[in-house]
PDB file of N, CA and C in Angstrom:
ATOM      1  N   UNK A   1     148.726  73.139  62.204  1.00  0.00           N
ATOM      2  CA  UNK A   1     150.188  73.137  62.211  1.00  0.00           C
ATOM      3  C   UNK A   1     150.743  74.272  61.344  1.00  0.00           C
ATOM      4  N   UNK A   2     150.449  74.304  59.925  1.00  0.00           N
ATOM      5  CA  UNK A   2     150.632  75.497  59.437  1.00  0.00           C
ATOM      6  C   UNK A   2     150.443  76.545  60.062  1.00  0.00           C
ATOM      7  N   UNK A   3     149.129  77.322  60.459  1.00  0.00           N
ATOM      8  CA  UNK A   3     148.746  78.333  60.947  1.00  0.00           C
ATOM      9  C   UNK A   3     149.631  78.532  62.067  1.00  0.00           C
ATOM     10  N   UNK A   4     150.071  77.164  63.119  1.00  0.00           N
ATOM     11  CA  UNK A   4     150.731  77.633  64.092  1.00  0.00           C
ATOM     12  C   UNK A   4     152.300  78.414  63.298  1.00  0.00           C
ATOM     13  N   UNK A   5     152.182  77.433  63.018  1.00  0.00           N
ATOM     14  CA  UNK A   5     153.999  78.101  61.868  1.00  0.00           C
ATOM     15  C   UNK A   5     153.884  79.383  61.628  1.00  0.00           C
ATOM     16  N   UNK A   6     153.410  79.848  60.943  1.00  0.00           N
ATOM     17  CA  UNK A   6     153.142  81.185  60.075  1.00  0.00           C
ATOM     18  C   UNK A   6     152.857  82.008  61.471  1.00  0.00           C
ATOM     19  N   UNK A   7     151.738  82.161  62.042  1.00  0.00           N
ATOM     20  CA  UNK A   7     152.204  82.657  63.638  1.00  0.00           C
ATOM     21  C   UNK A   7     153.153  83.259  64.269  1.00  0.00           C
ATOM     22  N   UNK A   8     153.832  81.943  64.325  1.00  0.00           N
ATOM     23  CA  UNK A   8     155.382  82.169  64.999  1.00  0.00           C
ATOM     24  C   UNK A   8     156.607  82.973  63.940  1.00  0.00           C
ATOM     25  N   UNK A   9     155.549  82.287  62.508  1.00  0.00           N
ATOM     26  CA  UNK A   9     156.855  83.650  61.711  1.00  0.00           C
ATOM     27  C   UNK A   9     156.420  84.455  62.036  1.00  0.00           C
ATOM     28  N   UNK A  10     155.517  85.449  61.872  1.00  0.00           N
ATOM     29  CA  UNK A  10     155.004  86.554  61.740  1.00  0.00           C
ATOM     30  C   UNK A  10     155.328  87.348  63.286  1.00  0.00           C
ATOM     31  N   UNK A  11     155.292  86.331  64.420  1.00  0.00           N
ATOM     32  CA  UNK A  11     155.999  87.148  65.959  1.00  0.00           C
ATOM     33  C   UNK A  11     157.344  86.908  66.115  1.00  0.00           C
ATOM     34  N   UNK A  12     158.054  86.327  64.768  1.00  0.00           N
ATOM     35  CA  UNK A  12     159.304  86.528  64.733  1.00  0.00           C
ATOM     36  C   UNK A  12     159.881  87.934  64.300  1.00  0.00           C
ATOM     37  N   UNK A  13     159.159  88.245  62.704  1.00  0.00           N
ATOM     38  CA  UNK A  13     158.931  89.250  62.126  1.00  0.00           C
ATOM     39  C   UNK A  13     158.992  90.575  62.450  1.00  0.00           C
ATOM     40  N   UNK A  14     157.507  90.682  63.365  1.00  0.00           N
ATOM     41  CA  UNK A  14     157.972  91.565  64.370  1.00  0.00           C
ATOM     42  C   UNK A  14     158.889  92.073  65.211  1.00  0.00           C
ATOM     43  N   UNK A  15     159.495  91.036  65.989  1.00  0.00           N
ATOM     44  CA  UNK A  15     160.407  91.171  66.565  1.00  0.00           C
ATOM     45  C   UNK A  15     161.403  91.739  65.898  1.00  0.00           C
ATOM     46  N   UNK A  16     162.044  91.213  64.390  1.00  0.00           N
ATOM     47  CA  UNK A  16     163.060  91.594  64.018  1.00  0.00           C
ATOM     48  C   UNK A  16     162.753  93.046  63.677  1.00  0.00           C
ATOM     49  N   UNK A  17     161.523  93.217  63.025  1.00  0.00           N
ATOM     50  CA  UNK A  17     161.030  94.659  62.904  1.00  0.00           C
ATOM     51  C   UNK A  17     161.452  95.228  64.019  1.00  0.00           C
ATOM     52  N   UNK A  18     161.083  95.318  64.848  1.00  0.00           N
ATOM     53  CA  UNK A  18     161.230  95.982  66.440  1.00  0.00           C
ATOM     54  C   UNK A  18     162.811  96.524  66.389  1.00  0.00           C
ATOM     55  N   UNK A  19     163.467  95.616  66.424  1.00  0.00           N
ATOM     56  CA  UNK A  19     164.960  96.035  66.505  1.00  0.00           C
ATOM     57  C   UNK A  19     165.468  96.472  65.450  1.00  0.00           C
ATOM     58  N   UNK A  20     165.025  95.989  64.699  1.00  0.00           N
ATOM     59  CA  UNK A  20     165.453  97.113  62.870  1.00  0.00           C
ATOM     60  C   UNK A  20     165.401  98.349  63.334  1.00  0.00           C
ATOM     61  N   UNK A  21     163.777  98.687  63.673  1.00  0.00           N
ATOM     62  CA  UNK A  21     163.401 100.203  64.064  1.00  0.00           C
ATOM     63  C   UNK A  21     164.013 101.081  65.346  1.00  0.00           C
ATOM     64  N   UNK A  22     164.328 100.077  66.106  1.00  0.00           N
ATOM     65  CA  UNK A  22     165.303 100.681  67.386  1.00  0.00           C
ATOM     66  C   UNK A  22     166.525 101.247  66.851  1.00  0.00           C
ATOM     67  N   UNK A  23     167.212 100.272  65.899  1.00  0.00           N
ATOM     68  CA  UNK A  23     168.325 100.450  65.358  1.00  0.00           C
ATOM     69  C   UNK A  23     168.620 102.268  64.584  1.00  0.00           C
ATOM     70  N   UNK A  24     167.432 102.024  64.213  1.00  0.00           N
ATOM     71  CA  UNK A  24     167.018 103.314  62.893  1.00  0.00           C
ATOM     72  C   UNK A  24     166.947 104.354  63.753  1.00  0.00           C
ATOM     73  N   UNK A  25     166.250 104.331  64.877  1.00  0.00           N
ATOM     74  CA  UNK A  25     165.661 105.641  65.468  1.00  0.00           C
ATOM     75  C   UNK A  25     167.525 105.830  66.308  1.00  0.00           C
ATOM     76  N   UNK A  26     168.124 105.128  66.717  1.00  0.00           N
ATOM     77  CA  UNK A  26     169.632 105.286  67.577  1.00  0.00           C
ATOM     78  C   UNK A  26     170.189 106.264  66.276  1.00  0.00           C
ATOM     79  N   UNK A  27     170.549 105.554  65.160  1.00  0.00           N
ATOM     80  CA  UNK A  27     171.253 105.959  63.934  1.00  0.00           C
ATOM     81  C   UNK A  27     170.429 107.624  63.435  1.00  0.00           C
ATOM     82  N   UNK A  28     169.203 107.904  63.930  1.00  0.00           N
ATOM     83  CA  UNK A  28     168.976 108.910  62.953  1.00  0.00           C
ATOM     84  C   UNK A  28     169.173 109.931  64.569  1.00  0.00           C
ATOM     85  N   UNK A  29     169.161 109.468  65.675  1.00  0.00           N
ATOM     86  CA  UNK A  29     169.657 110.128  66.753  1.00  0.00           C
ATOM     87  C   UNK A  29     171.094 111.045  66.804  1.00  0.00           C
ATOM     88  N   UNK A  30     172.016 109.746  66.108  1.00  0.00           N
ATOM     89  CA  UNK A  30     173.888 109.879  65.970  1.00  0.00           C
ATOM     90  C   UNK A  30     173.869 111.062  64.762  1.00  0.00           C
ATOM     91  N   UNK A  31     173.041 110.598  63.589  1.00  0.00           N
ATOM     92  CA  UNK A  31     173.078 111.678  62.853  1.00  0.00           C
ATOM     93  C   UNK A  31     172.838 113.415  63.006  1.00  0.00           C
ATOM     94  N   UNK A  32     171.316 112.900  63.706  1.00  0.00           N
ATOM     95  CA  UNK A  32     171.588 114.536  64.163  1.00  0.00           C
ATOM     96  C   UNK A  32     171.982 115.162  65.164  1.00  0.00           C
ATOM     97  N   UNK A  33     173.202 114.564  66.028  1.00  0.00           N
ATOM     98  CA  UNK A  33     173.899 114.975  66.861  1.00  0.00           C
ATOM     99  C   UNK A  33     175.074 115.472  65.593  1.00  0.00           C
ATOM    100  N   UNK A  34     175.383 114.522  64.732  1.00  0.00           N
ATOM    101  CA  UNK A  34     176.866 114.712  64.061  1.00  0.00           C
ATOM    102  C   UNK A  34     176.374 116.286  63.302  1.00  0.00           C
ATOM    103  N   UNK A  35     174.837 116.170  62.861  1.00  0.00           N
ATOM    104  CA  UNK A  35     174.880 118.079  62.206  1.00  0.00           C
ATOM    105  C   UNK A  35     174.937 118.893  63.110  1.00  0.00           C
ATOM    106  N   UNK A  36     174.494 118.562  64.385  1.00  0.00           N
ATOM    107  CA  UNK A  36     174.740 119.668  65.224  1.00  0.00           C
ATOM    108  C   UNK A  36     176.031 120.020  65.717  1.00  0.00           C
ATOM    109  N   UNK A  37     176.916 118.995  65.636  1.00  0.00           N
ATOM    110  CA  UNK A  37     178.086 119.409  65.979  1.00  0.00           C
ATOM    111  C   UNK A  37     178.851 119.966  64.763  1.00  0.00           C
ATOM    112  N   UNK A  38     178.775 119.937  63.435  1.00  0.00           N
ATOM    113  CA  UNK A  38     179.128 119.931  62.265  1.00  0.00           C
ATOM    114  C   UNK A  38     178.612 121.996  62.465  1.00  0.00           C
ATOM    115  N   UNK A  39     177.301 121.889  62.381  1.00  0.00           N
ATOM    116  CA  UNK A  39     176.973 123.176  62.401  1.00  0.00           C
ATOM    117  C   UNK A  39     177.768 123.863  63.386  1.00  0.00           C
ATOM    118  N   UNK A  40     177.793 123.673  64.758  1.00  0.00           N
ATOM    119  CA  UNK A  40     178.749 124.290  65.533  1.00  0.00           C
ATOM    120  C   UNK A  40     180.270 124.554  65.361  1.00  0.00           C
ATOM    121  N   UNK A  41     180.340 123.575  64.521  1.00  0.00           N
ATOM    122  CA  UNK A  41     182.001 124.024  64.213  1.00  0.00           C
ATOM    123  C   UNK A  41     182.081 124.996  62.934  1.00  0.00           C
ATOM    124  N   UNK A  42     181.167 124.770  61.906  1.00  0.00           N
ATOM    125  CA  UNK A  42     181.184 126.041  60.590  1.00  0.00           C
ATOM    126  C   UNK A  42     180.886 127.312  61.484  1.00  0.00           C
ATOM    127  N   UNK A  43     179.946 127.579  62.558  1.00  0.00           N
ATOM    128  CA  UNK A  43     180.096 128.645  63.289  1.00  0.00           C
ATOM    129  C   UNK A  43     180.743 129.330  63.467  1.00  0.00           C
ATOM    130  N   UNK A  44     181.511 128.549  64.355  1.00  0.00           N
ATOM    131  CA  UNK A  44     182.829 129.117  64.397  1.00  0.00           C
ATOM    132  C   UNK A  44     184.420 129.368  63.920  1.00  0.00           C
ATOM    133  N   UNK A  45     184.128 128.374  62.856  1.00  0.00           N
ATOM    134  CA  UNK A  45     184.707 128.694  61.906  1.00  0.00           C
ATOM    135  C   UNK A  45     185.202 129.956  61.006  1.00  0.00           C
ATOM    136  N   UNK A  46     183.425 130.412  61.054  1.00  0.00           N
ATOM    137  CA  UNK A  46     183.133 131.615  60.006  1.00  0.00           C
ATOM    138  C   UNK A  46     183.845 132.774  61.069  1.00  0.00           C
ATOM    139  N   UNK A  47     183.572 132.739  62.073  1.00  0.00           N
ATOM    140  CA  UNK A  47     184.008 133.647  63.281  1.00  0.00           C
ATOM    141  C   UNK A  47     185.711 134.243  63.372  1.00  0.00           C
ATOM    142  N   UNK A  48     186.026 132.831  63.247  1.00  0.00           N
ATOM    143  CA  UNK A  48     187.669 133.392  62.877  1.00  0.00           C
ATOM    144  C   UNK A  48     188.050 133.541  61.861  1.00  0.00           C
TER     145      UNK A  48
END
């Protein structure tokens, strides 16, 4: 009974891991879209 318990935490665990890390990899995606657009605008910035 224990062992089953602990089990089911541990493929809970995961799971939440799983989507933590989905979460992380979206967010570090948004980020480096926001420098690339950030860089594109000091570009042209400097230009005018």
């Amino acid at each position: 009974m224990v062992i089953q318990k602990l089990q089911q935490n541990n493929e809970d665990l995961e799971g939440l891991i799983q989507e933590k890390n989905a979460t992380i990899a979206n967010l570090i995606k948004e980020v480096k879209q926001l420098n690339i657009n950030v860089r594109g605008k000091t570009k042209k910035n400097k230009r005018a």
